[in-house]
PDB file of N, CA and C in Angstrom:
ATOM      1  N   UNK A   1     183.136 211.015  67.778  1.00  0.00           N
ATOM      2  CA  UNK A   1     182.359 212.000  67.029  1.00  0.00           C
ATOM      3  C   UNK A   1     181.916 213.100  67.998  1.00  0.00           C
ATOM      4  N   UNK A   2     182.183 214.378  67.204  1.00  0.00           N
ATOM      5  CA  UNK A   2     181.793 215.306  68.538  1.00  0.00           C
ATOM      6  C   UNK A   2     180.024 215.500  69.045  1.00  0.00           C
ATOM      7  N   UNK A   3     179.438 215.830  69.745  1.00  0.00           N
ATOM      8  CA  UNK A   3     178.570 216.292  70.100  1.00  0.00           C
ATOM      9  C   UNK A   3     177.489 217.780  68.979  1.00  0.00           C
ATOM     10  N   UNK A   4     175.887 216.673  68.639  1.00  0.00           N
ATOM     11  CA  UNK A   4     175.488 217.873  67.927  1.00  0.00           C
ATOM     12  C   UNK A   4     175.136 219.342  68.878  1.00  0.00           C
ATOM     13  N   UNK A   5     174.843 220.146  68.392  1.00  0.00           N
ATOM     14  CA  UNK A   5     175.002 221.522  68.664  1.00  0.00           C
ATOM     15  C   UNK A   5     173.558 221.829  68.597  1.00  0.00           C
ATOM     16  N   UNK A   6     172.864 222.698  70.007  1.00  0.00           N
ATOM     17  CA  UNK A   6     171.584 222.304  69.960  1.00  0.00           C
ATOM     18  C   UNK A   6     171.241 224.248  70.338  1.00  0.00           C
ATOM     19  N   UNK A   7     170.427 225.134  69.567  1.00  0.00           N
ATOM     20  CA  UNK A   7     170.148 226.407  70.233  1.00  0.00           C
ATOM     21  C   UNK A   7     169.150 226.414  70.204  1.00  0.00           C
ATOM     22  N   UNK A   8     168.114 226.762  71.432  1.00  0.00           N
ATOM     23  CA  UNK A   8     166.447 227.079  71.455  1.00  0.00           C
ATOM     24  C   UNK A   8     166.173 228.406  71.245  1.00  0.00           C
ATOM     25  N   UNK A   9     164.935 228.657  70.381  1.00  0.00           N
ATOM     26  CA  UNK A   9     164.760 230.194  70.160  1.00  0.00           C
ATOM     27  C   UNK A   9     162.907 229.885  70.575  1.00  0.00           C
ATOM     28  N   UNK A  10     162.734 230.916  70.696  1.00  0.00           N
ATOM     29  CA  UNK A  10     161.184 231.073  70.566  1.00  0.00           C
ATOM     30  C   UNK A  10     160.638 231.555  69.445  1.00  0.00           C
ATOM     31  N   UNK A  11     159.597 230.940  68.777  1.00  0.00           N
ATOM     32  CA  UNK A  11     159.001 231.262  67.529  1.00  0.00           C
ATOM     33  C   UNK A  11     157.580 231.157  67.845  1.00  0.00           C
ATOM     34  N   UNK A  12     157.011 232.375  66.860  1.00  0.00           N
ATOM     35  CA  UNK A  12     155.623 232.517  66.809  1.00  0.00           C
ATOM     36  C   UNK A  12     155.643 232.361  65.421  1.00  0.00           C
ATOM     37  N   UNK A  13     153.874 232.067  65.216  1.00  0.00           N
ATOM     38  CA  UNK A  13     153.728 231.901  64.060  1.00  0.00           C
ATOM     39  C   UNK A  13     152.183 232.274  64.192  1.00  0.00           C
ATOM     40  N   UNK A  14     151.651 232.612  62.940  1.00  0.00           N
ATOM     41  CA  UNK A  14     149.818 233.591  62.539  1.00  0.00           C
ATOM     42  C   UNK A  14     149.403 231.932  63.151  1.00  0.00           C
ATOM     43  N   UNK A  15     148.413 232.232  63.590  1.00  0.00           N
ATOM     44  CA  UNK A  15     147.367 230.981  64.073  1.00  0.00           C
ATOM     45  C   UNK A  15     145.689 231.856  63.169  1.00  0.00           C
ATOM     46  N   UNK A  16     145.467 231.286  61.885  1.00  0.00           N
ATOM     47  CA  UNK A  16     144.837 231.186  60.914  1.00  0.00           C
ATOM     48  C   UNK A  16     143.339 230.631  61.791  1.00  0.00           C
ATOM     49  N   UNK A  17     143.543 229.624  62.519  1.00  0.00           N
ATOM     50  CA  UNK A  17     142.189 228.727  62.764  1.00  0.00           C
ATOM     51  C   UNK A  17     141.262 229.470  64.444  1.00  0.00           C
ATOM     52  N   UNK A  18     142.299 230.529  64.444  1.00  0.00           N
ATOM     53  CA  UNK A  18     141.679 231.277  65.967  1.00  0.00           C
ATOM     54  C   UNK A  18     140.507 232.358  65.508  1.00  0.00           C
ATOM     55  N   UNK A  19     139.576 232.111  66.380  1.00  0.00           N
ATOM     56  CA  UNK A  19     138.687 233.041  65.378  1.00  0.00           C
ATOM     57  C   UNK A  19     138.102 233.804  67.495  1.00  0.00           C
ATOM     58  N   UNK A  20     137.964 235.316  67.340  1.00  0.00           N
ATOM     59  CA  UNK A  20     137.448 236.285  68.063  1.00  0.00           C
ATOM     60  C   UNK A  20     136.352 236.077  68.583  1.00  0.00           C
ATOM     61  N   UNK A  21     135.495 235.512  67.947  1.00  0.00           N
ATOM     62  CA  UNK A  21     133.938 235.271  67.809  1.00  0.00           C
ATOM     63  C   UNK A  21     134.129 233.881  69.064  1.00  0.00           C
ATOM     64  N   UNK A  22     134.765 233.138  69.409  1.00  0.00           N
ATOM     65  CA  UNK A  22     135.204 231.939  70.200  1.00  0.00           C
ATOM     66  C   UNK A  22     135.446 232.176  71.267  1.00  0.00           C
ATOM     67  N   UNK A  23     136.262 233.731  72.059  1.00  0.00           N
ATOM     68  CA  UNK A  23     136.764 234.435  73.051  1.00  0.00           C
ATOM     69  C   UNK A  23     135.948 235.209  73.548  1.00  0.00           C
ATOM     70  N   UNK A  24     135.456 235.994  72.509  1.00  0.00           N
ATOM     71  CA  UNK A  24     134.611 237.302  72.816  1.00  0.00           C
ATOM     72  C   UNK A  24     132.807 237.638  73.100  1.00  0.00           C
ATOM     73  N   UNK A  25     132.005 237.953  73.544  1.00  0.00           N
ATOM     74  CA  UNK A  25     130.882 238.515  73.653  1.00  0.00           C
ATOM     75  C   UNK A  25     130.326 237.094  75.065  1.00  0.00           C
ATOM     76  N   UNK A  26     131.425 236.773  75.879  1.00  0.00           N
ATOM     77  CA  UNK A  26     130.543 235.784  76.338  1.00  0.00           C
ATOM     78  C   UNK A  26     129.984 236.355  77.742  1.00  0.00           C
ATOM     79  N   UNK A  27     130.109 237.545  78.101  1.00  0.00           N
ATOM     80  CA  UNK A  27     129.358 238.435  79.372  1.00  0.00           C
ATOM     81  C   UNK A  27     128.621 239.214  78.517  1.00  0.00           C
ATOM     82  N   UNK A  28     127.517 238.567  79.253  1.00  0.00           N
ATOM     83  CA  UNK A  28     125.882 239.589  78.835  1.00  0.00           C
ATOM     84  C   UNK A  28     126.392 241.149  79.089  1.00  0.00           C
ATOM     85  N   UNK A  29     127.287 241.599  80.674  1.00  0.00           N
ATOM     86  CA  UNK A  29     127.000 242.685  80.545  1.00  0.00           C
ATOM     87  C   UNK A  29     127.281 243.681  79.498  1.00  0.00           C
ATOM     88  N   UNK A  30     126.906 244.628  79.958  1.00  0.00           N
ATOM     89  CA  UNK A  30     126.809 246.112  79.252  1.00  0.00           C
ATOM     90  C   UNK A  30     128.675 246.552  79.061  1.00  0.00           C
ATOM     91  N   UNK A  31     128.906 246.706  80.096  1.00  0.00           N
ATOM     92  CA  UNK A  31     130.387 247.310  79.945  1.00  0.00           C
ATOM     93  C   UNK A  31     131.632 246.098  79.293  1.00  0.00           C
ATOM     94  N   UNK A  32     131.269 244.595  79.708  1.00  0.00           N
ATOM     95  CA  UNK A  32     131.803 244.026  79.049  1.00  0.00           C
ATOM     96  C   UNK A  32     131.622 243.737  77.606  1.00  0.00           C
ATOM     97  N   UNK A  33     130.483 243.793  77.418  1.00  0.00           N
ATOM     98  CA  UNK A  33     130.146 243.800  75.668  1.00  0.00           C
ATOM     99  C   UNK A  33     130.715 245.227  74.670  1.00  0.00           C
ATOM    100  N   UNK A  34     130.586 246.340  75.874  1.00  0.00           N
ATOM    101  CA  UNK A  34     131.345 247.496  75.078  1.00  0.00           C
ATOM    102  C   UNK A  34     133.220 247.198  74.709  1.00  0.00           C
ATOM    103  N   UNK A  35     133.592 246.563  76.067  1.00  0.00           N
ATOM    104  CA  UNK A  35     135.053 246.067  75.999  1.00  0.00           C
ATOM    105  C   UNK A  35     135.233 245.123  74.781  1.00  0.00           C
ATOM    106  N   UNK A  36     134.329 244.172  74.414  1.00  0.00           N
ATOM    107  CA  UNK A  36     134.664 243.029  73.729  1.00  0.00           C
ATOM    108  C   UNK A  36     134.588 244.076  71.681  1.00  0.00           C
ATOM    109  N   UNK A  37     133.628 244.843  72.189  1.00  0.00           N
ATOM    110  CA  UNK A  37     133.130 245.660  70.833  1.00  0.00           C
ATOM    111  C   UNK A  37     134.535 246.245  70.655  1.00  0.00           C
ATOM    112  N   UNK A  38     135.119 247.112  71.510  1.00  0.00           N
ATOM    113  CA  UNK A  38     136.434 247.553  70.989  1.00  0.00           C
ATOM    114  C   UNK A  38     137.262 246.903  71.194  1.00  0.00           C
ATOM    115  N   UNK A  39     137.761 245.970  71.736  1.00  0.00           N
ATOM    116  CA  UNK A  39     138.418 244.751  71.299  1.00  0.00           C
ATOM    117  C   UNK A  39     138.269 243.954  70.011  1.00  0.00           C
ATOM    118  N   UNK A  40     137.385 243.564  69.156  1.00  0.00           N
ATOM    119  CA  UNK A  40     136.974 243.285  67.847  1.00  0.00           C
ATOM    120  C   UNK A  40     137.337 244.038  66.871  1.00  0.00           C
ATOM    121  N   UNK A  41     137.037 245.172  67.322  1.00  0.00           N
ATOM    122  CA  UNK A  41     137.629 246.210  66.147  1.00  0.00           C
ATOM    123  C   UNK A  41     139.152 246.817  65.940  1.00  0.00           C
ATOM    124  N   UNK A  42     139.798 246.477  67.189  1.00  0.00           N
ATOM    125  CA  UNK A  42     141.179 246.351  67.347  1.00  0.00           C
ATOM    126  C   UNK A  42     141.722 245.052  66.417  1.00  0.00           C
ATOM    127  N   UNK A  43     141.513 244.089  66.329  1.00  0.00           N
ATOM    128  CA  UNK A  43     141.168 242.682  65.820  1.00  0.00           C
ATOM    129  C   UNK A  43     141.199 243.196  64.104  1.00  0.00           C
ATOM    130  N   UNK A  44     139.813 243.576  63.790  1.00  0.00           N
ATOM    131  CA  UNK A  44     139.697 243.953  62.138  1.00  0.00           C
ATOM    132  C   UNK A  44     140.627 244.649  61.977  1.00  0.00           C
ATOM    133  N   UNK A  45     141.179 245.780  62.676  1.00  0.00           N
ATOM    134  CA  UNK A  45     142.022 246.396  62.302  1.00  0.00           C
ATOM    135  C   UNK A  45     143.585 246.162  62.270  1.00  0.00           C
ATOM    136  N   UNK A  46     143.639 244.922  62.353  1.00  0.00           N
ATOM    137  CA  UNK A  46     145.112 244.413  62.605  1.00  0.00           C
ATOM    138  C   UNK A  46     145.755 245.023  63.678  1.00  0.00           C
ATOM    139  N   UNK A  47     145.218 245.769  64.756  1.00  0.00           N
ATOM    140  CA  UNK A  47     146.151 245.892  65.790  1.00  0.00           C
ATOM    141  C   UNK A  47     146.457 244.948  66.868  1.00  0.00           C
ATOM    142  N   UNK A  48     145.806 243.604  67.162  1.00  0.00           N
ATOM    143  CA  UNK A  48     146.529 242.246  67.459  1.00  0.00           C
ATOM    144  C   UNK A  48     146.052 241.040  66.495  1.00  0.00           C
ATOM    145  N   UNK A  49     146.718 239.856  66.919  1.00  0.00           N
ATOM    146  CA  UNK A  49     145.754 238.597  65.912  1.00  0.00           C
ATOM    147  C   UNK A  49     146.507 237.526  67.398  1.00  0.00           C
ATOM    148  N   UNK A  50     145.922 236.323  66.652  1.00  0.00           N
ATOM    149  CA  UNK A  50     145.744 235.415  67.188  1.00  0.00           C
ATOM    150  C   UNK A  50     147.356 234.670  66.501  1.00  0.00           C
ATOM    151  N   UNK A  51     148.081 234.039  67.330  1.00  0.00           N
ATOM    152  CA  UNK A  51     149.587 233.414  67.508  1.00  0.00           C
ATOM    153  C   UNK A  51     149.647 232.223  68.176  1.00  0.00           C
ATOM    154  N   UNK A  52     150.459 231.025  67.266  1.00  0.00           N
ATOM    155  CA  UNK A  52     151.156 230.097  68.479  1.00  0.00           C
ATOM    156  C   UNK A  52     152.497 230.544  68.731  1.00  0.00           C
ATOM    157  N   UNK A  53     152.917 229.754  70.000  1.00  0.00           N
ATOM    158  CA  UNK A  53     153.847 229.914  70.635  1.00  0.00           C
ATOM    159  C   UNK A  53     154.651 228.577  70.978  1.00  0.00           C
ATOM    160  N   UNK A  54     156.163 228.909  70.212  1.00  0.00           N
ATOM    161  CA  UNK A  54     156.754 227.187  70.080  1.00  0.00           C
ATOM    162  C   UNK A  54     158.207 227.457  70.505  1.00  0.00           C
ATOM    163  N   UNK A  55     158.678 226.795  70.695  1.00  0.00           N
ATOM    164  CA  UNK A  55     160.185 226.610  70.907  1.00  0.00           C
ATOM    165  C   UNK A  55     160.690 225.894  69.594  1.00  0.00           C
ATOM    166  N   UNK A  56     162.236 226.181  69.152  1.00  0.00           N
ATOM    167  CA  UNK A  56     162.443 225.378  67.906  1.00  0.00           C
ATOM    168  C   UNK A  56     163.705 225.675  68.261  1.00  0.00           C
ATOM    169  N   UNK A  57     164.151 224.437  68.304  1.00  0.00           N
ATOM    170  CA  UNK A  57     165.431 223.553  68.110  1.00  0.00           C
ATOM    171  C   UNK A  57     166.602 223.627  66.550  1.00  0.00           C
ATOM    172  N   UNK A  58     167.658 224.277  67.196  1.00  0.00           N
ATOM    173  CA  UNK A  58     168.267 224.547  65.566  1.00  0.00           C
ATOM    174  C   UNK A  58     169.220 224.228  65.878  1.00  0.00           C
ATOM    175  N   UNK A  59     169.785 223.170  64.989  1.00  0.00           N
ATOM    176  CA  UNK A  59     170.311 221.606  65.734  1.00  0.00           C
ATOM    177  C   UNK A  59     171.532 221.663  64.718  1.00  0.00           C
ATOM    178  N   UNK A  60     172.574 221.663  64.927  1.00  0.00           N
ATOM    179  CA  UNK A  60     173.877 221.175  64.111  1.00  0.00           C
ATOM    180  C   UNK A  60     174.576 219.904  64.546  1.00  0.00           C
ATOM    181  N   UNK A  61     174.866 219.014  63.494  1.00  0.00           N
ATOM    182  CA  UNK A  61     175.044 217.362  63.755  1.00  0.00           C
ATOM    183  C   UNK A  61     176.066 217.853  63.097  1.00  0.00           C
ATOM    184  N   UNK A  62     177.234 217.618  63.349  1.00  0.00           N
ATOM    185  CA  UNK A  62     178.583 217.351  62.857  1.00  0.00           C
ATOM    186  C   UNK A  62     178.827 216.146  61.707  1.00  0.00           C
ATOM    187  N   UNK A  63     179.346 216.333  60.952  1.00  0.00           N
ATOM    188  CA  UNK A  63     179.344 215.222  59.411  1.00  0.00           C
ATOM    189  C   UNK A  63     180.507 215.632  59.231  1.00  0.00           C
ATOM    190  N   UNK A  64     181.523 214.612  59.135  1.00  0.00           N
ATOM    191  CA  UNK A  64     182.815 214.680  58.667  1.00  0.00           C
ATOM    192  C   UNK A  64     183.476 216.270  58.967  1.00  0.00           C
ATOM    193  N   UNK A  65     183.920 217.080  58.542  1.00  0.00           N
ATOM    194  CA  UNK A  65     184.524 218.367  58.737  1.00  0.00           C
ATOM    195  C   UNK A  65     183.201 219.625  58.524  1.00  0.00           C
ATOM    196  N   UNK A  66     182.277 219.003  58.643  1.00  0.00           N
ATOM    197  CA  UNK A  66     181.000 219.760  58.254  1.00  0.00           C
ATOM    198  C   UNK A  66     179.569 219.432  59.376  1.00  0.00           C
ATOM    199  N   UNK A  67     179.147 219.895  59.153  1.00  0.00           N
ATOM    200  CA  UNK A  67     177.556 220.299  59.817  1.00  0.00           C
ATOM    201  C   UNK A  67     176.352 219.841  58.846  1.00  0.00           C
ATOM    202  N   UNK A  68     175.470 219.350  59.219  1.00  0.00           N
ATOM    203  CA  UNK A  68     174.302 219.277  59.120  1.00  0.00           C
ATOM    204  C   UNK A  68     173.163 219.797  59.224  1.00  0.00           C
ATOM    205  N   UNK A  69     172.229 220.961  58.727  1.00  0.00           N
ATOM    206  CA  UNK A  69     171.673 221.449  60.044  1.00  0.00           C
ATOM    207  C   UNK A  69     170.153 221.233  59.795  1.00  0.00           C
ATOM    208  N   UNK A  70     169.434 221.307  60.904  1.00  0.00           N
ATOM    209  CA  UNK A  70     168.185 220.927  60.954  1.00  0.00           C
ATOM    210  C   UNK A  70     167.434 221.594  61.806  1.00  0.00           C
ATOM    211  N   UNK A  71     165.929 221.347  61.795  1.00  0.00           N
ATOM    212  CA  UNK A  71     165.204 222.046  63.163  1.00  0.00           C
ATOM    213  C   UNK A  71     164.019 221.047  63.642  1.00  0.00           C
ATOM    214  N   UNK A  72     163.661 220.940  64.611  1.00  0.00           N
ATOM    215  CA  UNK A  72     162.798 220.777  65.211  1.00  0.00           C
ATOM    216  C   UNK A  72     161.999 221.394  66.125  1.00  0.00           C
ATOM    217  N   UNK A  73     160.496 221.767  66.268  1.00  0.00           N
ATOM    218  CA  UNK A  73     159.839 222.450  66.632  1.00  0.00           C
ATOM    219  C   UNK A  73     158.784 221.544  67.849  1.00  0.00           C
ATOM    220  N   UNK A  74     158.707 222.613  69.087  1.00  0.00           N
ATOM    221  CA  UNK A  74     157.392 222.207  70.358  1.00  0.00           C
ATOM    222  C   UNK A  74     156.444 222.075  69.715  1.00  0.00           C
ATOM    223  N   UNK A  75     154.969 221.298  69.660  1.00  0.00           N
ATOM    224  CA  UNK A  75     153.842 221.426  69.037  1.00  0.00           C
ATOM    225  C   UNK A  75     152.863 222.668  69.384  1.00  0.00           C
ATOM    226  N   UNK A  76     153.490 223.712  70.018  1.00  0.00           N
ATOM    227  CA  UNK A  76     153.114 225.127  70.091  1.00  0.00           C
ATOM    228  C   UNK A  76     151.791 225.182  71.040  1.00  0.00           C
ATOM    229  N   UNK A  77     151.524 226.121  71.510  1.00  0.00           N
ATOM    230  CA  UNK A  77     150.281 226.624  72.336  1.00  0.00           C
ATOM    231  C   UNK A  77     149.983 227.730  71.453  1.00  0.00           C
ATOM    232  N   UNK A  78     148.529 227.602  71.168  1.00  0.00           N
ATOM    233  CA  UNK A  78     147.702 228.560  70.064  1.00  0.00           C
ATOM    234  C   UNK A  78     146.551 229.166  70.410  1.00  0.00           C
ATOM    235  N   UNK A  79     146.146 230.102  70.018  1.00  0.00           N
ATOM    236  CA  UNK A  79     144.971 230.784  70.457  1.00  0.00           C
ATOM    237  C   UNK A  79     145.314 231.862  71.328  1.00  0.00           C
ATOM    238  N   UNK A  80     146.563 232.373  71.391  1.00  0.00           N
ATOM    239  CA  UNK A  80     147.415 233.525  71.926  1.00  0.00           C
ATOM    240  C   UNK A  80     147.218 234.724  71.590  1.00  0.00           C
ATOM    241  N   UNK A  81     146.704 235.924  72.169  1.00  0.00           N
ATOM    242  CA  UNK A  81     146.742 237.198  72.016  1.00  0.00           C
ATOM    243  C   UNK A  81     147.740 237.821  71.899  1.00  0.00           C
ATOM    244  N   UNK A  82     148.362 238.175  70.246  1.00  0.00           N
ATOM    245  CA  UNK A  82     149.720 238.556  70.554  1.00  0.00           C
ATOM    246  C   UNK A  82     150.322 239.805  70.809  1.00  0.00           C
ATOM    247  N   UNK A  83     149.068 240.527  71.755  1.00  0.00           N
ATOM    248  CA  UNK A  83     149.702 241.835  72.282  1.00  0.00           C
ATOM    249  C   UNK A  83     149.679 241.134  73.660  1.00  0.00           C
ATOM    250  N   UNK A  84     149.784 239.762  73.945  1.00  0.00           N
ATOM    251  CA  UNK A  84     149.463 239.390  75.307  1.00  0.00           C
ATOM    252  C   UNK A  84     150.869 240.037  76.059  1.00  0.00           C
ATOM    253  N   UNK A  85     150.935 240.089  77.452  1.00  0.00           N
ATOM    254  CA  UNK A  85     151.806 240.476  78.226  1.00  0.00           C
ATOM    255  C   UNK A  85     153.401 239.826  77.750  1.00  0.00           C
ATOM    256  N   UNK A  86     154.846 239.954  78.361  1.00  0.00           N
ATOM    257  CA  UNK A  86     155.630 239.653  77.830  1.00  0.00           C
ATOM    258  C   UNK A  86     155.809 238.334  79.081  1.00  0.00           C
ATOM    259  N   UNK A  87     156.107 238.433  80.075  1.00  0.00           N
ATOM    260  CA  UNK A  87     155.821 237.660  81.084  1.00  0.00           C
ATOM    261  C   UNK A  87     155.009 236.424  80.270  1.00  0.00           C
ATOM    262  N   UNK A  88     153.638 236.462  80.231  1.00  0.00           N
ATOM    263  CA  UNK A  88     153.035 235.129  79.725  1.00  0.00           C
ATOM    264  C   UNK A  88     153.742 234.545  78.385  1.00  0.00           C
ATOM    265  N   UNK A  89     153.873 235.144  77.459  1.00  0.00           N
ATOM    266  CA  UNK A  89     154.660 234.836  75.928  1.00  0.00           C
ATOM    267  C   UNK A  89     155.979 233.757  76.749  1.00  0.00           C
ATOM    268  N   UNK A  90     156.568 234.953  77.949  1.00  0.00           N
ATOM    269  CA  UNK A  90     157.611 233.824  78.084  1.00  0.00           C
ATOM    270  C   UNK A  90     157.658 232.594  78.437  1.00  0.00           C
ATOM    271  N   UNK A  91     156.273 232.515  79.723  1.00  0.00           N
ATOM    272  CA  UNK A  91     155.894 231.185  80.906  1.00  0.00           C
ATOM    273  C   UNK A  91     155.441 230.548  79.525  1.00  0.00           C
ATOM    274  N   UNK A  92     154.688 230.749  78.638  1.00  0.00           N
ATOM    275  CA  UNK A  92     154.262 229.819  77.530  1.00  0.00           C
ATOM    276  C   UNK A  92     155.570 228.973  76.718  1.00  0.00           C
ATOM    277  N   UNK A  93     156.861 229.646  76.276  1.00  0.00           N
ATOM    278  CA  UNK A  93     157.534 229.723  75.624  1.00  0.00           C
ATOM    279  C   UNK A  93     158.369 228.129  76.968  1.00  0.00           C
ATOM    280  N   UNK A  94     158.656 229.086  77.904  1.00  0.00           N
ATOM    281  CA  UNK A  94     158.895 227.836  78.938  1.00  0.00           C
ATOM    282  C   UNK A  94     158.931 226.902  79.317  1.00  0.00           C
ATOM    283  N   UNK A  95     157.270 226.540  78.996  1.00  0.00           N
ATOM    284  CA  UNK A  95     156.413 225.458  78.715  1.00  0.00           C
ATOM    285  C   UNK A  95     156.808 224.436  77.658  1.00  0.00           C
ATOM    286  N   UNK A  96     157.268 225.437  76.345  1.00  0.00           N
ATOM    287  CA  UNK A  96     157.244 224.747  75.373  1.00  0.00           C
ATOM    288  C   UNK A  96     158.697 224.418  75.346  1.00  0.00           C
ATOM    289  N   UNK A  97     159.462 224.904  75.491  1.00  0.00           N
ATOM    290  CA  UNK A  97     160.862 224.441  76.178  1.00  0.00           C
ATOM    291  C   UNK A  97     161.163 223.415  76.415  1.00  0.00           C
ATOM    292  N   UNK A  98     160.291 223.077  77.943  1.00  0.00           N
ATOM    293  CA  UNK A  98     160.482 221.750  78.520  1.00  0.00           C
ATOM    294  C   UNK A  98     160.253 220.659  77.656  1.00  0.00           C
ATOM    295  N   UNK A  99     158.843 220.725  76.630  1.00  0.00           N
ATOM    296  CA  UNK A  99     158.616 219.686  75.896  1.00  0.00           C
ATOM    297  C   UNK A  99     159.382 219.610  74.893  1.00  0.00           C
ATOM    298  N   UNK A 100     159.883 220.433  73.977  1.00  0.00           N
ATOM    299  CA  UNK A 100     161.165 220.216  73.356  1.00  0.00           C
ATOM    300  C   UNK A 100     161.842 220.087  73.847  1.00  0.00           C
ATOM    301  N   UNK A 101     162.329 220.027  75.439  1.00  0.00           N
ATOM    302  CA  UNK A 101     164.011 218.958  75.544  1.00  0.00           C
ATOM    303  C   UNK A 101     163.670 217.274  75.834  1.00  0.00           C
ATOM    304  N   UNK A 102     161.976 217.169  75.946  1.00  0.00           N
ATOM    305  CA  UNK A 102     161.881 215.731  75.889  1.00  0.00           C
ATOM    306  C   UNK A 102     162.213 215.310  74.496  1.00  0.00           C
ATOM    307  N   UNK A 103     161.409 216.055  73.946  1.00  0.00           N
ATOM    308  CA  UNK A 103     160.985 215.371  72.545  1.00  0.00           C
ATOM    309  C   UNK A 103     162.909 215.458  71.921  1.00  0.00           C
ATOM    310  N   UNK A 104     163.730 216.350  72.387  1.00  0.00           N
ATOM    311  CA  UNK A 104     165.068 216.172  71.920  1.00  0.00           C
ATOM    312  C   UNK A 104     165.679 214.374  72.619  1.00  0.00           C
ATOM    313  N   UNK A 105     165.377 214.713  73.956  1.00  0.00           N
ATOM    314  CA  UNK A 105     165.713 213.304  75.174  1.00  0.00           C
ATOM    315  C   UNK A 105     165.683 211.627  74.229  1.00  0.00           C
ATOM    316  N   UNK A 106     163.925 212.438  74.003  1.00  0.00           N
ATOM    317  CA  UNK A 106     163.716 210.859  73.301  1.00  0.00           C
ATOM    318  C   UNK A 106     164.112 210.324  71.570  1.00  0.00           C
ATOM    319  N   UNK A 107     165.247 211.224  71.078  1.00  0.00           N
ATOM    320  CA  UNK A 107     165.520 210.773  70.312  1.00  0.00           C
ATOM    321  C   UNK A 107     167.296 210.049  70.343  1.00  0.00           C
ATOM    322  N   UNK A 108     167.875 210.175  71.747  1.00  0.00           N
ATOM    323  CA  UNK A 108     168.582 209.390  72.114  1.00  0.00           C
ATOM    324  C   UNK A 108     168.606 207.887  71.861  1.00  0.00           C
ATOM    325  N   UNK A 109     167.489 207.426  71.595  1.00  0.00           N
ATOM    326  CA  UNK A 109     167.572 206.207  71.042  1.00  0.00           C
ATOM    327  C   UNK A 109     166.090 206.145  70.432  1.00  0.00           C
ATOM    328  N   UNK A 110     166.447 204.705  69.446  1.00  0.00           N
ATOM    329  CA  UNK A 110     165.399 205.312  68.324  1.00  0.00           C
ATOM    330  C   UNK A 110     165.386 203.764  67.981  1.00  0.00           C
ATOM    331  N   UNK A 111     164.435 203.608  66.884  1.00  0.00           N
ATOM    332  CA  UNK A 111     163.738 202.390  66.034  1.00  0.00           C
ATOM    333  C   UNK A 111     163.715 202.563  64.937  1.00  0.00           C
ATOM    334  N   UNK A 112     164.311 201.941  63.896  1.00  0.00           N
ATOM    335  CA  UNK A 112     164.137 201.946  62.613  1.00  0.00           C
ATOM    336  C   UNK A 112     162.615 201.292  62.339  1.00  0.00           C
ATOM    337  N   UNK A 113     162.060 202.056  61.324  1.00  0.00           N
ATOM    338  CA  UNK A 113     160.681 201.477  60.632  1.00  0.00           C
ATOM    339  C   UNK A 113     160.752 200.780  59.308  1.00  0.00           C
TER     340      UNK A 113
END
């Protein structure tokens, strides 16, 4: 049987449970509270939000003269600024990489329930 067919992509997705108010106003000062003020309002205004960051597995299993196809996803890193730098998006993405080729590793052998 041939070998399934495995491509990693990086996927983001809205992170709903990140809230601004958690990140922001935590320097008393003056100039940082002005930073965090227009940062917030960048925020209301939809010019960034809050993102996880996952790797996902898009997996083709060979079946008779045909394919199967499926996905599996990293359990993501969340609470991401998604105007964050491109550099970090990637080292995150990286991250999540590695743990999706375990979590692929360990399904090399398996247990019926």
């Amino acid at each position: 049987m041939p070998n399934a067919l495995v491509k990693i992509v990086r996927r983001f997705a809205a992170d709903a449970d990140a809230n601004p108010d958690d990140k922001l106003f935590n320097d008393p000062s003056p100039e940082a509270q002005a930073a965090d003020r227009a940062r917030l309002a960048a925020y209301v205004h939809g010019q960034w939000a809050y993102i996880g960051v996952m790797a996902a597995a898009e997996i083709r299993i060979p079946y008779g003269k045909d394919f199967i196809v499926t996905e599996i996803e990293s359990p993501g890193l969340w609470g991401i600024e998604s105007d964050s730098d491109e550099d970090y998006l990637n080292s995150v993405f990286e991250d999540e990489k590695k743990t999706l080729l375990d979590m692929l590793e360990s399904l090399k052998t398996f247990e019926m329930e």
